[in-house]
Every structure is written in structure tokens, then in C-alpha cells.
C-alpha atoms as a PDB file:
ATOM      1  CA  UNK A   1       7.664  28.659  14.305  1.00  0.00           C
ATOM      2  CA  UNK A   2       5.329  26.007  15.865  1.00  0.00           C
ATOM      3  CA  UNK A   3       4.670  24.545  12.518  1.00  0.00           C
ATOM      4  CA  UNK A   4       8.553  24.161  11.799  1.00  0.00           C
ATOM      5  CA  UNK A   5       8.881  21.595  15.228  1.00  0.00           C
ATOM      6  CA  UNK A   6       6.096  19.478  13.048  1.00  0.00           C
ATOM      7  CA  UNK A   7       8.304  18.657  10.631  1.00  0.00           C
ATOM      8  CA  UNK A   8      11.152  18.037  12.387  1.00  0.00           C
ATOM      9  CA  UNK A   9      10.211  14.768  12.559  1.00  0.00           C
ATOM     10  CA  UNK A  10      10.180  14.414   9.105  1.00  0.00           C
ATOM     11  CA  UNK A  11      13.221  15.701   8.602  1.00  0.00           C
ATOM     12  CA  UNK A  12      14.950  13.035  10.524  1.00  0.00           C
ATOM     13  CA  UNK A  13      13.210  10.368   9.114  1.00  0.00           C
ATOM     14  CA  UNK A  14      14.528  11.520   5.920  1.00  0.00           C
ATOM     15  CA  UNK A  15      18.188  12.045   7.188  1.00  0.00           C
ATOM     16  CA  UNK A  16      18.304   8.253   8.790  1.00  0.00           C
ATOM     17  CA  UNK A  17      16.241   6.613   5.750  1.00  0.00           C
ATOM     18  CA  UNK A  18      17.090   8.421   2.755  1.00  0.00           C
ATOM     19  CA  UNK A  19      19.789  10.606   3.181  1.00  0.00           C
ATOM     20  CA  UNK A  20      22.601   8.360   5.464  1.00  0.00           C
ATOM     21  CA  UNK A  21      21.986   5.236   3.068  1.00  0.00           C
ATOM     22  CA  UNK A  22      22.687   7.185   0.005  1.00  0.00           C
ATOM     23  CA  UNK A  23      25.846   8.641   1.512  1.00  0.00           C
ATOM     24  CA  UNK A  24      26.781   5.196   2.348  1.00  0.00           C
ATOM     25  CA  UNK A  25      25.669   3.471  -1.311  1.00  0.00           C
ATOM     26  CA  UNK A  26      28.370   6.533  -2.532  1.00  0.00           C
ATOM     27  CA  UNK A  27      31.118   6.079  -0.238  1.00  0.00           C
ATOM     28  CA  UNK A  28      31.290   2.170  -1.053  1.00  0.00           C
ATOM     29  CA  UNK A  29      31.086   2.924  -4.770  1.00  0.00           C
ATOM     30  CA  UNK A  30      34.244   5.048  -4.800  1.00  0.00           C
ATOM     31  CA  UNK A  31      36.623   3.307  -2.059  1.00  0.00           C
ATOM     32  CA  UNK A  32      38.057  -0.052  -1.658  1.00  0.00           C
ATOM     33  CA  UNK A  33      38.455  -2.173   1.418  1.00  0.00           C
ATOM     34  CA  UNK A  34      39.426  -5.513   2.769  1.00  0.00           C
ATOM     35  CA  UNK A  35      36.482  -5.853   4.739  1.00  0.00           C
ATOM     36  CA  UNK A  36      33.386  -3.258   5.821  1.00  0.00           C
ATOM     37  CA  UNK A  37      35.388  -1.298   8.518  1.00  0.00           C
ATOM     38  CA  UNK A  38      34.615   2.465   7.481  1.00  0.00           C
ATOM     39  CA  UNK A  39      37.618   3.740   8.999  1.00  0.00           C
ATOM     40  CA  UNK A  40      39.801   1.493   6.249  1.00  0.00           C
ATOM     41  CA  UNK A  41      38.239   2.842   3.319  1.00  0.00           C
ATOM     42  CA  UNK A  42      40.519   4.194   0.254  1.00  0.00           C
ATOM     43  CA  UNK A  43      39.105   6.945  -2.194  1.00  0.00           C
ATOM     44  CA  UNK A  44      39.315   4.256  -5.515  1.00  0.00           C
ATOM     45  CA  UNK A  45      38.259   4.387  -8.792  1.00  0.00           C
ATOM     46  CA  UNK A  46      38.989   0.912  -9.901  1.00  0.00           C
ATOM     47  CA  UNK A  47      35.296  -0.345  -9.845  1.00  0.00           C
ATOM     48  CA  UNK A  48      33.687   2.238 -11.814  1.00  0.00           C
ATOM     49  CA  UNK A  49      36.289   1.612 -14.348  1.00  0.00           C
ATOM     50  CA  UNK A  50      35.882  -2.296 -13.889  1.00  0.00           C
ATOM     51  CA  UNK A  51      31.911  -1.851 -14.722  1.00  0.00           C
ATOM     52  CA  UNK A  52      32.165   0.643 -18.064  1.00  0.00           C
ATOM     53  CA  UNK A  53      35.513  -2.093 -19.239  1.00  0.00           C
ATOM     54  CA  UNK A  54      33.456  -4.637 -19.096  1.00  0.00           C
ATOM     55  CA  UNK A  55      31.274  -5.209 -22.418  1.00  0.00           C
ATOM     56  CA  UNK A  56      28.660  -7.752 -20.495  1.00  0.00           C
ATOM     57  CA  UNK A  57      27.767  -5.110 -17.876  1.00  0.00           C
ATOM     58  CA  UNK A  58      27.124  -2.371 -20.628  1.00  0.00           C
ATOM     59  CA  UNK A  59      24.721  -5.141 -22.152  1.00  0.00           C
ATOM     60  CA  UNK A  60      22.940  -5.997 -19.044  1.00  0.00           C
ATOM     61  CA  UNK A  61      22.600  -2.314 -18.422  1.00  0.00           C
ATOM     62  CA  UNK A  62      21.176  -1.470 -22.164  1.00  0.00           C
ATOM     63  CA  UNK A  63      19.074  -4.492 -21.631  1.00  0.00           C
ATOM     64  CA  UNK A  64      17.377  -3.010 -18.573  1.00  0.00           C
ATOM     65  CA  UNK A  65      16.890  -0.096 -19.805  1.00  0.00           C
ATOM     66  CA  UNK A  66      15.823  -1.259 -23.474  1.00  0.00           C
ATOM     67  CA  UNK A  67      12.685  -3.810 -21.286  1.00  0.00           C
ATOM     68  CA  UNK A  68      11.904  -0.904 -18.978  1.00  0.00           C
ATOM     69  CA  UNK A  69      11.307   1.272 -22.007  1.00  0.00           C
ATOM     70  CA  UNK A  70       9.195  -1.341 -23.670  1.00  0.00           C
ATOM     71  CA  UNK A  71       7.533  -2.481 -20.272  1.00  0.00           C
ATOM     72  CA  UNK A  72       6.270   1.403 -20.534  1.00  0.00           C
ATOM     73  CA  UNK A  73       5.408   1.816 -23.907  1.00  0.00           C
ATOM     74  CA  UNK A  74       3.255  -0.933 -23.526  1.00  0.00           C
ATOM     75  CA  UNK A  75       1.701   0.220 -20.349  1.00  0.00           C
ATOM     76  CA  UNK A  76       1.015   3.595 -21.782  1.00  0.00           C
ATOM     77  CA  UNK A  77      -0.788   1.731 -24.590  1.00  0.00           C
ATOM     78  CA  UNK A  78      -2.761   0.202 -23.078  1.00  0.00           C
ATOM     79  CA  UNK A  79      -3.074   1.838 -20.046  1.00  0.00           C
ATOM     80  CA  UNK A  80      -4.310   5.603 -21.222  1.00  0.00           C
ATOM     81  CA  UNK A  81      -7.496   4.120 -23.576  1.00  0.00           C
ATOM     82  CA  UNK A  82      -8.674   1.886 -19.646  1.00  0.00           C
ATOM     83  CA  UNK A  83      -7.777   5.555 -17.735  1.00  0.00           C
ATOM     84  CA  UNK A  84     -10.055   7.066 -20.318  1.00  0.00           C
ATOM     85  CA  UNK A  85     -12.739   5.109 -20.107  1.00  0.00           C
ATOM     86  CA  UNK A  86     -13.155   4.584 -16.756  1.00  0.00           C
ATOM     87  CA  UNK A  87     -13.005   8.872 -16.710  1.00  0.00           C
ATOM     88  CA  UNK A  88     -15.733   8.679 -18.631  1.00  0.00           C
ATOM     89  CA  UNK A  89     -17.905   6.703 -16.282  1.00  0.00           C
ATOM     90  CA  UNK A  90     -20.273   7.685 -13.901  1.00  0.00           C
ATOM     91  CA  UNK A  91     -19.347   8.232 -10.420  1.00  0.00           C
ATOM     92  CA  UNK A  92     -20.316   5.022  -8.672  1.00  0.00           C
ATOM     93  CA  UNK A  93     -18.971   3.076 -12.020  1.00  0.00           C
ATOM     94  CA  UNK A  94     -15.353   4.884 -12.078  1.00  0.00           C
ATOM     95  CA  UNK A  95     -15.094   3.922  -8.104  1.00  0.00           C
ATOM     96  CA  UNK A  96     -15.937   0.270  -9.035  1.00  0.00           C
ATOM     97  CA  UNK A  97     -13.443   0.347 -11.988  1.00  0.00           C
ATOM     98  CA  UNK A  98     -10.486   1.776 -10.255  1.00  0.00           C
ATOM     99  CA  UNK A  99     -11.006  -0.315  -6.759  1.00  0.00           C
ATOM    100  CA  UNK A 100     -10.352  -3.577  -9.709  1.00  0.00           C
ATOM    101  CA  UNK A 101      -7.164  -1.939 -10.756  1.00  0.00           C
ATOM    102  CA  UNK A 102      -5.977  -1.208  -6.692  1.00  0.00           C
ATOM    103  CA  UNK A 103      -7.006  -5.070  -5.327  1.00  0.00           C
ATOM    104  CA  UNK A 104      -4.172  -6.670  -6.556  1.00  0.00           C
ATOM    105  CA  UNK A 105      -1.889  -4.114  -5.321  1.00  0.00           C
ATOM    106  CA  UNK A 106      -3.023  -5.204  -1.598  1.00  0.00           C
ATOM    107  CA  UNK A 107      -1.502  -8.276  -2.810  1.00  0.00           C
ATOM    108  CA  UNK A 108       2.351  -8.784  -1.794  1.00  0.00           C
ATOM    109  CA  UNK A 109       4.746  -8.095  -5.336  1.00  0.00           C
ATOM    110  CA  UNK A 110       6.619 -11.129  -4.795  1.00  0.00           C
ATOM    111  CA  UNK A 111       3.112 -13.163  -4.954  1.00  0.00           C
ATOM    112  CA  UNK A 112       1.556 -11.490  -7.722  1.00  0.00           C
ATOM    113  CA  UNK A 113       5.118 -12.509  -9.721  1.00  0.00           C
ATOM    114  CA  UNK A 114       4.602 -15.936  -8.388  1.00  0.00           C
ATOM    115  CA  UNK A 115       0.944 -16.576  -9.725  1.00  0.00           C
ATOM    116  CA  UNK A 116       2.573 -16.286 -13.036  1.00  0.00           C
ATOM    117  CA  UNK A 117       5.023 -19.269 -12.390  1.00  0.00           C
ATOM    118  CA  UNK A 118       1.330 -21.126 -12.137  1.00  0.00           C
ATOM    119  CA  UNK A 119       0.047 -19.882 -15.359  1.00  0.00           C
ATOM    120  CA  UNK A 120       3.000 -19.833 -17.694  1.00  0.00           C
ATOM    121  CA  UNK A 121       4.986 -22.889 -16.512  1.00  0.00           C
ATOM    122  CA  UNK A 122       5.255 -26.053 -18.407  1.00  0.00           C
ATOM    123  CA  UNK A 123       2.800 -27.854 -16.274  1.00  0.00           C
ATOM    124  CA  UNK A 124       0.695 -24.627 -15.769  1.00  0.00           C
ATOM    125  CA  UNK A 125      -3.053 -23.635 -16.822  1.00  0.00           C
ATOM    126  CA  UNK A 126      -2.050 -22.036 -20.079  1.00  0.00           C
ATOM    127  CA  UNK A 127       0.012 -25.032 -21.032  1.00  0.00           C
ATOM    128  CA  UNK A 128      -2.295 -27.947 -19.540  1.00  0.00           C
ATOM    129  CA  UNK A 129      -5.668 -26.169 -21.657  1.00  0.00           C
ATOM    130  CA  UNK A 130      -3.282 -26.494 -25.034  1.00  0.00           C
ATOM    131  CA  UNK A 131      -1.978 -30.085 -23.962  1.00  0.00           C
ATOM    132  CA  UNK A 132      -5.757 -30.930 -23.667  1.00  0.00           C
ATOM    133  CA  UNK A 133      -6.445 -29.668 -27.214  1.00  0.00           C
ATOM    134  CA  UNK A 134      -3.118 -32.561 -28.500  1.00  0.00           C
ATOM    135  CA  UNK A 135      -0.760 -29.507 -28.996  1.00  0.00           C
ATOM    136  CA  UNK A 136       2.600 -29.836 -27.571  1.00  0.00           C
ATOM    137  CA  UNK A 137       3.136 -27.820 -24.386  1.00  0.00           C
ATOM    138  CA  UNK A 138       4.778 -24.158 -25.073  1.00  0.00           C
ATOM    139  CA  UNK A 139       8.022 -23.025 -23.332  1.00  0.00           C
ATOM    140  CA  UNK A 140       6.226 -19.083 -21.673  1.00  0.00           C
ATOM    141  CA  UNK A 141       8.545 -18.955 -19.116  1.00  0.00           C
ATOM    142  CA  UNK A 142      12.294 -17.815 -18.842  1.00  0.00           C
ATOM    143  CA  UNK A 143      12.399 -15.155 -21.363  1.00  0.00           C
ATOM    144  CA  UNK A 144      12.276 -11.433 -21.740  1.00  0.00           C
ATOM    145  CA  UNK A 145       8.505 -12.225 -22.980  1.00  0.00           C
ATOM    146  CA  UNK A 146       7.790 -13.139 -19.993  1.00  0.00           C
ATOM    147  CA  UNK A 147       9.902 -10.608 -17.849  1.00  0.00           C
ATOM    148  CA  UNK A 148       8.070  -7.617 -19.511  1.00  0.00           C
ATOM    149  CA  UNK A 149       4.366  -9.519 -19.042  1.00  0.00           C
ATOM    150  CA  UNK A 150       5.536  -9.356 -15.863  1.00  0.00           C
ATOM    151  CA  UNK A 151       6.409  -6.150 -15.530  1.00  0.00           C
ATOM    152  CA  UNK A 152       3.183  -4.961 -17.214  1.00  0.00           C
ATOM    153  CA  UNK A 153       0.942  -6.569 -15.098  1.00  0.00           C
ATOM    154  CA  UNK A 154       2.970  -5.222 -11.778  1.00  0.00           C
ATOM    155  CA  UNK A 155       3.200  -1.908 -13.020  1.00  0.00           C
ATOM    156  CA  UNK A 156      -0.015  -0.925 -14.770  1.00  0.00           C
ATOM    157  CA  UNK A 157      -1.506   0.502 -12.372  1.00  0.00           C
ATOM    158  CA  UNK A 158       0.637   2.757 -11.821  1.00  0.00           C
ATOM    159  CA  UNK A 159       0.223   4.191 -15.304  1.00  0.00           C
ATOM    160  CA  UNK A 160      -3.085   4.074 -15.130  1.00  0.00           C
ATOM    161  CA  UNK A 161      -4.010   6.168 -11.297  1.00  0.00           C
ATOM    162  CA  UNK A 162      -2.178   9.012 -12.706  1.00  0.00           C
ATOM    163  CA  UNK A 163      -3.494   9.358 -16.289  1.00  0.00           C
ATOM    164  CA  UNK A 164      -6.672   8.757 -14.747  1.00  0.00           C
ATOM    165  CA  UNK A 165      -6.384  11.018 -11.975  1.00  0.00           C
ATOM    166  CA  UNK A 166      -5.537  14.055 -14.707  1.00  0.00           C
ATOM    167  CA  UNK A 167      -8.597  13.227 -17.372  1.00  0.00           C
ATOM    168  CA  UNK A 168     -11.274  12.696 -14.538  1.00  0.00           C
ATOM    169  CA  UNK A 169     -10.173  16.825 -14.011  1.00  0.00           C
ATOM    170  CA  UNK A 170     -10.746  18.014 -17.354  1.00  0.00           C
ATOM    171  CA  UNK A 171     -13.473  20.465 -17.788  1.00  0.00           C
ATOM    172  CA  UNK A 172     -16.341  18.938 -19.772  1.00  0.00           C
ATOM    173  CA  UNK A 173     -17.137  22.712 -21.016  1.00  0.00           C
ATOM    174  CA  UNK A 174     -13.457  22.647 -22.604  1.00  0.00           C
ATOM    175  CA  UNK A 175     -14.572  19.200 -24.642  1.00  0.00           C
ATOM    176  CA  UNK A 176     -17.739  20.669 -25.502  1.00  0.00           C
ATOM    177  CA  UNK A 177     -16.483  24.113 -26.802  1.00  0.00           C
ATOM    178  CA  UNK A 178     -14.457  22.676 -29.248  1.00  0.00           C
ATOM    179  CA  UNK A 179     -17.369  20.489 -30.412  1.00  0.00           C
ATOM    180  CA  UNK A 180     -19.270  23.640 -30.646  1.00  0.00           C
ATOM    181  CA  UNK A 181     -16.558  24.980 -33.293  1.00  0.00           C
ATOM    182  CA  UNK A 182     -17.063  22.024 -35.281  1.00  0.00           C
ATOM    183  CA  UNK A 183     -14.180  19.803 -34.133  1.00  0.00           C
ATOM    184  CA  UNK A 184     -14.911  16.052 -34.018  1.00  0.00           C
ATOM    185  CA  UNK A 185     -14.023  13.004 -31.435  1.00  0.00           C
ATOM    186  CA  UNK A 186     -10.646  12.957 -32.846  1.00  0.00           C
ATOM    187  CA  UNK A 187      -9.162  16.142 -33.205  1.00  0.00           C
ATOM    188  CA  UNK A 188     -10.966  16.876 -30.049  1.00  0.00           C
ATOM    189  CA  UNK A 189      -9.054  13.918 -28.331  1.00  0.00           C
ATOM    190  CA  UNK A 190      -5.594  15.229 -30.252  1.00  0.00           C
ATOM    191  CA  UNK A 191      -6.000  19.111 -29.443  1.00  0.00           C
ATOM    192  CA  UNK A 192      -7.661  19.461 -26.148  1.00  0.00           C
ATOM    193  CA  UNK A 193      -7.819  16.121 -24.183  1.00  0.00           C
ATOM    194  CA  UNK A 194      -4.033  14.679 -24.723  1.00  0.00           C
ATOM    195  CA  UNK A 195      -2.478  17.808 -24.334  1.00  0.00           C
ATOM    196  CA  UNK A 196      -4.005  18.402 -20.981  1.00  0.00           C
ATOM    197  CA  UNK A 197      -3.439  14.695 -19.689  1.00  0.00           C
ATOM    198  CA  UNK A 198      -0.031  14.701 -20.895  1.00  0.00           C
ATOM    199  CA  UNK A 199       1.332  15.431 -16.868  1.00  0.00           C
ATOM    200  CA  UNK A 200      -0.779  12.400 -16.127  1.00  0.00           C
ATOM    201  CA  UNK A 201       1.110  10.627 -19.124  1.00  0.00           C
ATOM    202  CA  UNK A 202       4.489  12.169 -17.810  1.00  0.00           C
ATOM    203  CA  UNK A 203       3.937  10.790 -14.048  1.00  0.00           C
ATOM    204  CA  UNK A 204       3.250   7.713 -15.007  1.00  0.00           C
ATOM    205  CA  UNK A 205       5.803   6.911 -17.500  1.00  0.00           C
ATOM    206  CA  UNK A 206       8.045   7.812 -14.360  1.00  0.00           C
ATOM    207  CA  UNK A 207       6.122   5.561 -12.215  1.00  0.00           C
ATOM    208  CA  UNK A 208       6.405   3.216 -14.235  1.00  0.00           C
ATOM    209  CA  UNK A 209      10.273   3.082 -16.017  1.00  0.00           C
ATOM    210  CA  UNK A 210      11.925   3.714 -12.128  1.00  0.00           C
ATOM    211  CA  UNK A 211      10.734   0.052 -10.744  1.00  0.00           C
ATOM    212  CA  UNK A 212      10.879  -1.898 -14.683  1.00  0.00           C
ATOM    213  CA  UNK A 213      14.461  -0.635 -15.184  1.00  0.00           C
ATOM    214  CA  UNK A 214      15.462  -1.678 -11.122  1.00  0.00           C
ATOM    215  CA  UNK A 215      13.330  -4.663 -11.030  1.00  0.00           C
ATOM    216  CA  UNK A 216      15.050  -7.865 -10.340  1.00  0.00           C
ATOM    217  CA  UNK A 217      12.418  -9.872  -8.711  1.00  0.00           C
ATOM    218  CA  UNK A 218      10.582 -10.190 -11.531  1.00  0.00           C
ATOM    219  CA  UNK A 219      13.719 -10.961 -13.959  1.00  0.00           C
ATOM    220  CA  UNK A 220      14.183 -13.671 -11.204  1.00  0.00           C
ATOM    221  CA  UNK A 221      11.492 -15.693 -11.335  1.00  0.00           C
ATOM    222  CA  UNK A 222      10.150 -14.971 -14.983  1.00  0.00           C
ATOM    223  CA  UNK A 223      13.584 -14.641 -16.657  1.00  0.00           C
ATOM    224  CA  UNK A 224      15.567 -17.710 -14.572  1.00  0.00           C
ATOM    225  CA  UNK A 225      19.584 -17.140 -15.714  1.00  0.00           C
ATOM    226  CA  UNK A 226      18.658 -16.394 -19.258  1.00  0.00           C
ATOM    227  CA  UNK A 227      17.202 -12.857 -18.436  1.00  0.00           C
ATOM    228  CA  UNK A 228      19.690 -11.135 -15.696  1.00  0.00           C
ATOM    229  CA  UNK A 229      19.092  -7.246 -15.403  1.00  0.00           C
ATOM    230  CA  UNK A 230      21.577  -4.920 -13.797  1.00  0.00           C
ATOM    231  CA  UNK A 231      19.000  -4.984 -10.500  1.00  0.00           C
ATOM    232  CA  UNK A 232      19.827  -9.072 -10.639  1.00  0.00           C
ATOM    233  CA  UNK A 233      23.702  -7.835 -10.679  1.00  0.00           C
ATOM    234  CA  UNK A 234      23.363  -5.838  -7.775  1.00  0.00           C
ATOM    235  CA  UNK A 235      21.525  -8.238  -5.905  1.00  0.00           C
ATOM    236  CA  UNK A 236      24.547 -10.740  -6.584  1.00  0.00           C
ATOM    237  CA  UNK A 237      27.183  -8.307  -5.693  1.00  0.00           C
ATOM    238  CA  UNK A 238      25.752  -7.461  -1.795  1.00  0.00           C
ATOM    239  CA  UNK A 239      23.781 -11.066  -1.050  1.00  0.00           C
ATOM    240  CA  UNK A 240      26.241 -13.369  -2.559  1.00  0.00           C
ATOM    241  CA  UNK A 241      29.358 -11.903  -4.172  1.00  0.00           C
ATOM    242  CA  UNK A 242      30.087  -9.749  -1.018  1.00  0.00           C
ATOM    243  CA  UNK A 243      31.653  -6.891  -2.871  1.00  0.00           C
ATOM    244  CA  UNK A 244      29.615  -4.149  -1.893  1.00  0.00           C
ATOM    245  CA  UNK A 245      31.673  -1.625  -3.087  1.00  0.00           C
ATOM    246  CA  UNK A 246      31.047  -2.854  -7.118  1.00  0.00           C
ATOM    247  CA  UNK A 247      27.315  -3.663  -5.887  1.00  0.00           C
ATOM    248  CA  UNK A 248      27.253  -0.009  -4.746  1.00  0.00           C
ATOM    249  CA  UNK A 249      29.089   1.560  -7.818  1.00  0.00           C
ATOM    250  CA  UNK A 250      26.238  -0.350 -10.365  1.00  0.00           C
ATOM    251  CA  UNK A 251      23.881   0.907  -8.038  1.00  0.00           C
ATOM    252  CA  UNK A 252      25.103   4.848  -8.197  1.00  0.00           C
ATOM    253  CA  UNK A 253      25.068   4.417 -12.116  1.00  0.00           C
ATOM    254  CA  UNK A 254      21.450   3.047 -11.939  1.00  0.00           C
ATOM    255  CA  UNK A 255      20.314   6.058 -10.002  1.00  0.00           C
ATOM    256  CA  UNK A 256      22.084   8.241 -12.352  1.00  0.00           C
ATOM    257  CA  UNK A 257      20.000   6.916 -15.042  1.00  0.00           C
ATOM    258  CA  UNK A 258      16.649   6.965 -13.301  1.00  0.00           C
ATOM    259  CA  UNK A 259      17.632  10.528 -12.307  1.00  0.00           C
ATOM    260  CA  UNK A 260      18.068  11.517 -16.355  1.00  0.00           C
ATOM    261  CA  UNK A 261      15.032  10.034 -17.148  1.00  0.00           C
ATOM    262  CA  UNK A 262      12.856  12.120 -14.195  1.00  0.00           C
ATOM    263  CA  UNK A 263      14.812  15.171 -15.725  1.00  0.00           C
ATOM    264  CA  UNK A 264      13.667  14.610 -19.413  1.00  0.00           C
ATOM    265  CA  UNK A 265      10.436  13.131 -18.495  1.00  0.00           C
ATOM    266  CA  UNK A 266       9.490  16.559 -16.341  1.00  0.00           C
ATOM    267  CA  UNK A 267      11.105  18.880 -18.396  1.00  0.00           C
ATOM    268  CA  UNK A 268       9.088  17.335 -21.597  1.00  0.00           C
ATOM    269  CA  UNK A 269       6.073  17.563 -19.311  1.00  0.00           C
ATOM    270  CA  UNK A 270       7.029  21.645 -18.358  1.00  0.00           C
ATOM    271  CA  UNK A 271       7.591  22.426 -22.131  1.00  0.00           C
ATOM    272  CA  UNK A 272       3.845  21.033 -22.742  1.00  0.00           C
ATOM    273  CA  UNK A 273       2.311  22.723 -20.708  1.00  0.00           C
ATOM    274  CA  UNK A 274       4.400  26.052 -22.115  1.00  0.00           C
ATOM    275  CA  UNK A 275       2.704  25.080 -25.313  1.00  0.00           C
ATOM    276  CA  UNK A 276      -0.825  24.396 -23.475  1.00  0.00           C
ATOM    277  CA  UNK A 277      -2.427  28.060 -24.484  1.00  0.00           C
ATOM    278  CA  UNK A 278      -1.614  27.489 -28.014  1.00  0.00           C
ATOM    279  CA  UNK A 279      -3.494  24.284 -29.170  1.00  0.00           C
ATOM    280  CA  UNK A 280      -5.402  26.426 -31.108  1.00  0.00           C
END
């Protein structure tokens, strides 16, 4: 009984800062109003219908979700064989190696995005080193090449921590008992050490799809007008646009997306480890 009055603190921080705002986000996405007065909202339907009528929200949507899938595949790729290494280091060297990975994350998001404006524009280092060797300057910026560089140098690390986090765990006796019955690096890697990082490889595909797919700060200042995502929509709709209520319908369809992808990504990760006593 002591404990519960602990977390009763808690609790209301979650009611005022999760749970209120979400109520809110739902009960602008499914009225209509004049102006923001709560008490002269109308149940309506009209903007949910408005978004999935509209052909150019459907492809700003698919076009999130399409980069955010890419932005991950990418960061899986190349961020499990960096998680694996660095479990393979010593102590003192794996400390070293992940503290490189966490320093720019004590950097704010919005200048981390900026630094690339420095590197990729048409007057920046990239561009002024090819100018010097009498090649004409490149155009890096304002595409979705350089959204998703964007996004996988923001979100890396959170692929990384997690896989990282599961391989540094793995017995070394269960590596070296299937080298004892004559498996090599390989099928030792396929049958014992990816199958038991794969909650690692779940979390972080998570960790990493939620912010790519939602991102619009990035798709902002990488991607200029040519490379609006549905977070860039929703942005418009409550800082400039006003209409909250369409702003907060795109928003509950978002959510509903990032919630489907949690459910596959765990359930995926619980049928795995179903499978995890017969590898062999």
C-alpha cells in the first residue's frame, strides 16, 4: 500500500502528458468547429473522409512510410555488423566505441540536421573539395537522398544501443558449443547468434521506423518543398493552416500506423523467440 502512493505521481504525469493530449488530438479529429471553443464541437466525419479522397495525401502518406522503411533497412544494415563488433570488444574498448555513437546525441536534433545544410549545400565542403578538383558543383540537397541520409545519421543509434545491448548478453559457451559440433563462423552467426539478437533487431527497427515515418524536421531542411512527408502536413495544418481538426485527423491515422507496425514488429519478435529452442 505504501508503494502504490509512489506511483501516484506517475500516474498523473501520465494522465496530464499522455493521456489528456491524446483525448484531445481524437476529439479534434472527429468534430468540426468555427473556432477552438470545446463546448461548440460537432461529432463530424468530413475530414477523415477529406484525407482518404484525396489522392496527394495517400501519396505523401505511402511516401513516409515507403523512406521510413528504407531509412531502417539501411540502419539495420549497417547498424547490426558496428553493434557486433563493438560486442566483440573488450570491456574498456566497447565503452569507448559506444560513448562515439551517444556524443552526438548530446547534440540538439535540429543542429545535427543543420550541419548537413554545411556539408551537402551548393557552396558546402562536399561541393567546394569537387569544385577544387574543376568538376561542376553537385545538387545533394533537397531530395529524398538526402532526407533518408538524414534520417540515418539521426537515427542510428538507436538501432545500434539495442542490437548491441542484446549480443553483448549472449553466452560465449552457447558460441563455443556449436563450434565444438563442428559448425563454422557462419552457420554459427545464422543459427545461434541472429536468432538470439533478433529482440535487439525487433526494438530497434521500432526505434527507429516511429521517428523516420513522423519526422518532419528533417524533410524540412534536407527535402525543402520537393520532399513533404505527412509529419510536414501536420505541421502545416496546426502552425499555419489553423485547421486543427484535419491536422489532428492525419495525426490519429499516423498513430494508427505506428501502432500496426509495434504490433507486427513484437509479435514477429514473440514468434522468434517461440522458435528459439528449435535452431537445432
Amino acid at each position: 500500500m505504501k508503494l502504490r502512493r509512489f506511483t501516484l505521481p506517475y500516474i498523473l504525469w501520465l494522465i496530464v502528458f499522455i493521456v489528456i493530449p491524446l483525448l484531445l488530438v481524437v476529439l479534434y479529429a472527429f468534430t468540426i468547429s468555427d473556432n477552438h471553443d470545446i463546448l461548440s464541437f460537432k461529432f463530424n466525419l468530413d475530414n477523415l473522409k477529406r484525407f482518404f479522397s484525396s489522392p496527394v495525401y495517400i501519396q505523401v502518406l505511402l511516401r513516409s512510410i515507403k523512406l521510413a522503411f528504407i531509412s531502417t533497412l539501411i540502419c539495420l544494415i549497417i547498424g547490426y555488423p558496428i553493434a557486433y563488433i563493438i560486442s566483440r570488444e573488450s570491456p574498456k574498448k566497447r565503452n569507448t566505441m559506444i560513448l562515439m555513437f551517444v556524443i552526438p546525441m548530446w547534440m540538439n536534433f535540429l543542429l545535427r540536421t543543420y550541419a548537413w545544410l554545411t556539408i551537402l549545400g551548393r557552396n558546402g565542403i562536399i561541393n567546394i573539395f569537387i569544385s577544387k578538383l574543376g568538376f561542376e558543383a553537385l545538387n545533394f540537397l533537397y531530395n529524398d537522398n538526402a532526407v533518408l541520409l538524414g534520417m540515418v545519421y539521426n537515427f542510428l543509434p538507436f538501432m545500434v544501443l539495442p542490437i548491441f545491448s542484446v549480443l553483448s548478453k549472449i553466452e560465449m559457451n552457447l558460441i563455443e558449443a556449436a563450434e565444438d559440433l563442428g559448425a563454422d563462423k557462419t552457420i554459427t552467426f545464422i543459427k545461434v547468434i541472429f536468432p538470439l539478437s533478433l529482440s535487439g533487431v525487433m526494438t530497434g527497427t521500432s526505434m527507429v521506423f516511429i521517428p523516420a515515418v513522423s519526422t518532419f524536421i528533417i524533410s524540412s531542411l534536407l527535402g525543402g518543398n520537393k520532399s513533404s512527408l505527412i509529419g510536414n502536413l501536420i505541421e502545416q495544418q496546426f502552425m499555419y493552416t489553423g485547421d486543427w481538426h484535419f491536422g489532428s485527423v492525419m495525426s490519429i491515422i499516423l498513430m494508427v500506423f505506428i501502432l500496426i507496425s509495434i504490433a507486427v514488429t513484437s509479435k514477429f519478435d514473440k514468434q522468434k523467440e517461440g522458435e528459439g529452442g528449435g535452431l537445432w
